[in-house]
Protein backbone atom coordinates (compact mmCIF):
# COMPACT_ATOMS: atom_id res chain seq x y z
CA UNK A 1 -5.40 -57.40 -180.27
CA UNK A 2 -8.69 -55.41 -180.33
CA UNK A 3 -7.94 -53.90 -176.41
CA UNK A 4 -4.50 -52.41 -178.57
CA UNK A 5 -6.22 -51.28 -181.34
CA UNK A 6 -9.01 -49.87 -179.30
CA UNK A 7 -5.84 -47.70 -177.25
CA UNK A 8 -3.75 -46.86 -180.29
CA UNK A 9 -7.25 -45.29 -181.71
CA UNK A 10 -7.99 -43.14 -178.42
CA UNK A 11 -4.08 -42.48 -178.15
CA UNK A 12 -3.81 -41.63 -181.82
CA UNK A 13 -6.96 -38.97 -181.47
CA UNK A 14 -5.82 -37.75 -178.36
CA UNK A 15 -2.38 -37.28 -179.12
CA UNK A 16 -3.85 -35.57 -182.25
CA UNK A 17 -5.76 -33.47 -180.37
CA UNK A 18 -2.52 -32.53 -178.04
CA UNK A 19 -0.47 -32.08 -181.46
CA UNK A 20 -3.32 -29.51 -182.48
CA UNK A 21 -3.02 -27.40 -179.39
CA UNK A 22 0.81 -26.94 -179.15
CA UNK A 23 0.52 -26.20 -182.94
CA UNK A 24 -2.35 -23.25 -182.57
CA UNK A 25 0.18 -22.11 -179.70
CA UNK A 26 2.92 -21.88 -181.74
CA UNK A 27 0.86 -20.14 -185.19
CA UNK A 28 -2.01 -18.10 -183.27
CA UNK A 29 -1.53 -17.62 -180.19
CA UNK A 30 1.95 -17.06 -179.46
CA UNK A 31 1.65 -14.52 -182.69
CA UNK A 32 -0.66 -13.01 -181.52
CA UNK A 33 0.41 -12.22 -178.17
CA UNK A 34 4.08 -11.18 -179.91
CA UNK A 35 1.88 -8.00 -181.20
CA UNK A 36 1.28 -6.75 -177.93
CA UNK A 37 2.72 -4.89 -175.10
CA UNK A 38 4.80 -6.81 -172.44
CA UNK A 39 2.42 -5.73 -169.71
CA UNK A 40 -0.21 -7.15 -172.07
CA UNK A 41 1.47 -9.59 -173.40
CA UNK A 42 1.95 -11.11 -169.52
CA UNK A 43 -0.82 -10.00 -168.27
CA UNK A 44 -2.89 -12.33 -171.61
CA UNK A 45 -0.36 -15.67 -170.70
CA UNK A 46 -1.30 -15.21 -167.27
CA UNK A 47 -4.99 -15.99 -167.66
CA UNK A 48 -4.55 -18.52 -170.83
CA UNK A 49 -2.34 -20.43 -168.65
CA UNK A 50 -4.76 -19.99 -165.63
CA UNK A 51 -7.45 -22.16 -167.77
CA UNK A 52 -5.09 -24.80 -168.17
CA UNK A 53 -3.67 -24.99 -164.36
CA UNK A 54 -7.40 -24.60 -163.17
CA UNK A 55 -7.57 -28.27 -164.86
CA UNK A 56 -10.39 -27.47 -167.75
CA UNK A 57 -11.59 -30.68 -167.78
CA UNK A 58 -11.50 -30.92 -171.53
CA UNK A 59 -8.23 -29.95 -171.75
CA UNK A 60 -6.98 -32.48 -168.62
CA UNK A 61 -9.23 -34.89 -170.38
CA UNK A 62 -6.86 -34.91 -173.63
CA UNK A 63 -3.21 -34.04 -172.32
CA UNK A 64 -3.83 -36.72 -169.43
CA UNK A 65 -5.54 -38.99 -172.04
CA UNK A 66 -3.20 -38.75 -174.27
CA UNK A 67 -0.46 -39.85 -171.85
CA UNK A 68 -2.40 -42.61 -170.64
CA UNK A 69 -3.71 -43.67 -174.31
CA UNK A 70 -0.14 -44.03 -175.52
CA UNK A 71 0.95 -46.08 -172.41
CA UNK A 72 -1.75 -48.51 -172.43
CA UNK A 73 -0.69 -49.13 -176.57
CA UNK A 74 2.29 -49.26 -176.15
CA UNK A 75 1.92 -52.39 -173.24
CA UNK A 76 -0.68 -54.26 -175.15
CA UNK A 77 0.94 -53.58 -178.10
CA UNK A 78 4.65 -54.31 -177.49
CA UNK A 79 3.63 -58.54 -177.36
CA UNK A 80 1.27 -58.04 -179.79
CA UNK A 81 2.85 -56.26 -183.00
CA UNK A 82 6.46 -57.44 -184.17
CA UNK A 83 8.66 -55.74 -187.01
CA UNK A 84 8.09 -52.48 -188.69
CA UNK A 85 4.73 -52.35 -186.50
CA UNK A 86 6.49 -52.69 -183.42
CA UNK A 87 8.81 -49.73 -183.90
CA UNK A 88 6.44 -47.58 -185.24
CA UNK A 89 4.61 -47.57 -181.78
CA UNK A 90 7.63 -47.33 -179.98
CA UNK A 91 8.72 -44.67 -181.95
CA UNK A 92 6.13 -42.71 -181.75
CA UNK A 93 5.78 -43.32 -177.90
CA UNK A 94 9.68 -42.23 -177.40
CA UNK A 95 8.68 -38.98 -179.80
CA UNK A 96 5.57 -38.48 -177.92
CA UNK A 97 7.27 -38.55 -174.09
CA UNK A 98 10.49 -37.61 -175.03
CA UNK A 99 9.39 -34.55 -177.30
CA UNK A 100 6.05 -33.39 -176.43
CA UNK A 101 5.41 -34.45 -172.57
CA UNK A 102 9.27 -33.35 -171.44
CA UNK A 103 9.85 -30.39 -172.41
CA UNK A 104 6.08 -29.57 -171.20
CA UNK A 105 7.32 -30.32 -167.95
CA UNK A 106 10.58 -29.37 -167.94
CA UNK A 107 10.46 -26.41 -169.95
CA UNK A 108 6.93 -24.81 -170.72
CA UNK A 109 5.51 -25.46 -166.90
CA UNK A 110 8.01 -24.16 -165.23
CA UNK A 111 8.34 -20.70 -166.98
CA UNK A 112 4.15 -20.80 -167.03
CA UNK A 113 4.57 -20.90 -163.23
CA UNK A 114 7.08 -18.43 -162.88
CA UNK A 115 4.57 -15.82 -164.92
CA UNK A 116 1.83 -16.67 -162.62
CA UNK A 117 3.48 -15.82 -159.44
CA UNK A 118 4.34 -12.38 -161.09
CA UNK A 119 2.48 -8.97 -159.82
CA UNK A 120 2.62 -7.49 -163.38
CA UNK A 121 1.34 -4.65 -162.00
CA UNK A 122 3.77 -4.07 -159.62
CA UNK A 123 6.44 -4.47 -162.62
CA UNK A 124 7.93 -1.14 -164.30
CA UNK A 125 8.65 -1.39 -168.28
CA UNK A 126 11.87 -1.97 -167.87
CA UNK A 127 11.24 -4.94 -165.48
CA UNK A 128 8.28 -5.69 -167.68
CA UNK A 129 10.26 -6.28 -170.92
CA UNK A 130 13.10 -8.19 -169.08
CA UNK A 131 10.51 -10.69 -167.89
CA UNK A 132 9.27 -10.95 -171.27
CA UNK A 133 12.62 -11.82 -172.73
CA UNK A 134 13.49 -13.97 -170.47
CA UNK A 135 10.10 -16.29 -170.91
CA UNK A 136 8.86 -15.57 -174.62
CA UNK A 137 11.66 -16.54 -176.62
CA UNK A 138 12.37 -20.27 -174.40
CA UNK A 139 8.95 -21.17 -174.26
CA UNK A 140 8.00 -20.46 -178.09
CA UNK A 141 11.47 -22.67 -178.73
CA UNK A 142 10.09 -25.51 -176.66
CA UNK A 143 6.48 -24.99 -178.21
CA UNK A 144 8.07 -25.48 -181.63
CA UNK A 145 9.84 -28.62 -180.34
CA UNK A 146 6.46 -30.16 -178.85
CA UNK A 147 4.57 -29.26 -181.80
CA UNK A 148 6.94 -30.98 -184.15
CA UNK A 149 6.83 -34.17 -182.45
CA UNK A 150 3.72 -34.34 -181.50
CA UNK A 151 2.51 -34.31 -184.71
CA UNK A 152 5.23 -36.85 -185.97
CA UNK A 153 3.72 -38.96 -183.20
CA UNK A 154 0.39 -38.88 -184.26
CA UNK A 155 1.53 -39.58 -188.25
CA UNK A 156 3.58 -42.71 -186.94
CA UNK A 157 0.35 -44.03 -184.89
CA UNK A 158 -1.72 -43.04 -187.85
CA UNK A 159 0.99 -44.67 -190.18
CA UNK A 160 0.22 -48.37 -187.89
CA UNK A 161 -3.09 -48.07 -187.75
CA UNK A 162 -3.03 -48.07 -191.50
CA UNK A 163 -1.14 -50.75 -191.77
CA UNK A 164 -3.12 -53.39 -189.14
């Protein structure tokens, strides 16, 4: 029991700490970047994203973690916890994959790599503002998505470890 409740801990802060960065995405950054010019606006994704896909290791640290956190509860835990205790972790593993890590890879990754293979440069205004609508408005829905569950995900793991 202490190897689970030594995961759910790291998965819980982790998964936190992934339910934090989705949610400055969707109330800082993502307004922020609204405010500015499409060639901007692409142009400022470009080299946020290019952080992330260069594999900051604090970032890889806590979106890998997190993944790997929440497994490792959820297989010590699944023998160990019965009843309400059981489902919570469940629950807030099927919230976690299902809502955050899918639509990260379904979704957010693939329009992030479709903006990095763009010459903005090479784009006119008109081009520039089609690409723009065509990635902005998907990505912030699936941002709002991921930042929704992942923070449901972390209250349900905070939620159990409350309760053992």
């Amino acid at each position: 029991m202490a190897t689970m409740h030594t995961a759910l801990i790291i998965a819980t802060l982790l998964c936190s700490l992934a339910a934090g960065f989705v949610f400055a995405f969707a109330t800082v950054v993502m307004p922020g970047l609204r405010k500015m010019e499409d060639g901007d606006f692409l142009r400022a994704f470009q080299l946020i994203d290019g952080v992330i896909q260069n594999n900051q290791p604090l970032f890889m640290l806590m979106w890998v973690g997190s993944i790997a956190a929440l497994l490792a509860a959820i297989v010590l835990g699944f023998g160990a916890l019965a009843g309400v205790d059981r489902v919570l972790l469940l629950t807030a593993g099927m919230v976690y994959f299902g809502g955050v890590q899918l639509p990260t890879f379904t979704v957010n990754v693939p329009l992030n790599n479709q903006l990095k293979r763009l010459d903005v440069d090479a784009l006119d205004p008109k081009e520039r503002r089609s690409v723009r609508e065509a990635f902005e408005p998907r990505w912030n829905r699936s941002n709002s998505i991921r930042t929704a569950c992942a923070s449901l995900s972390a209250a349900l793991m905070m939620i159990l470890l409350i309760r053992l």
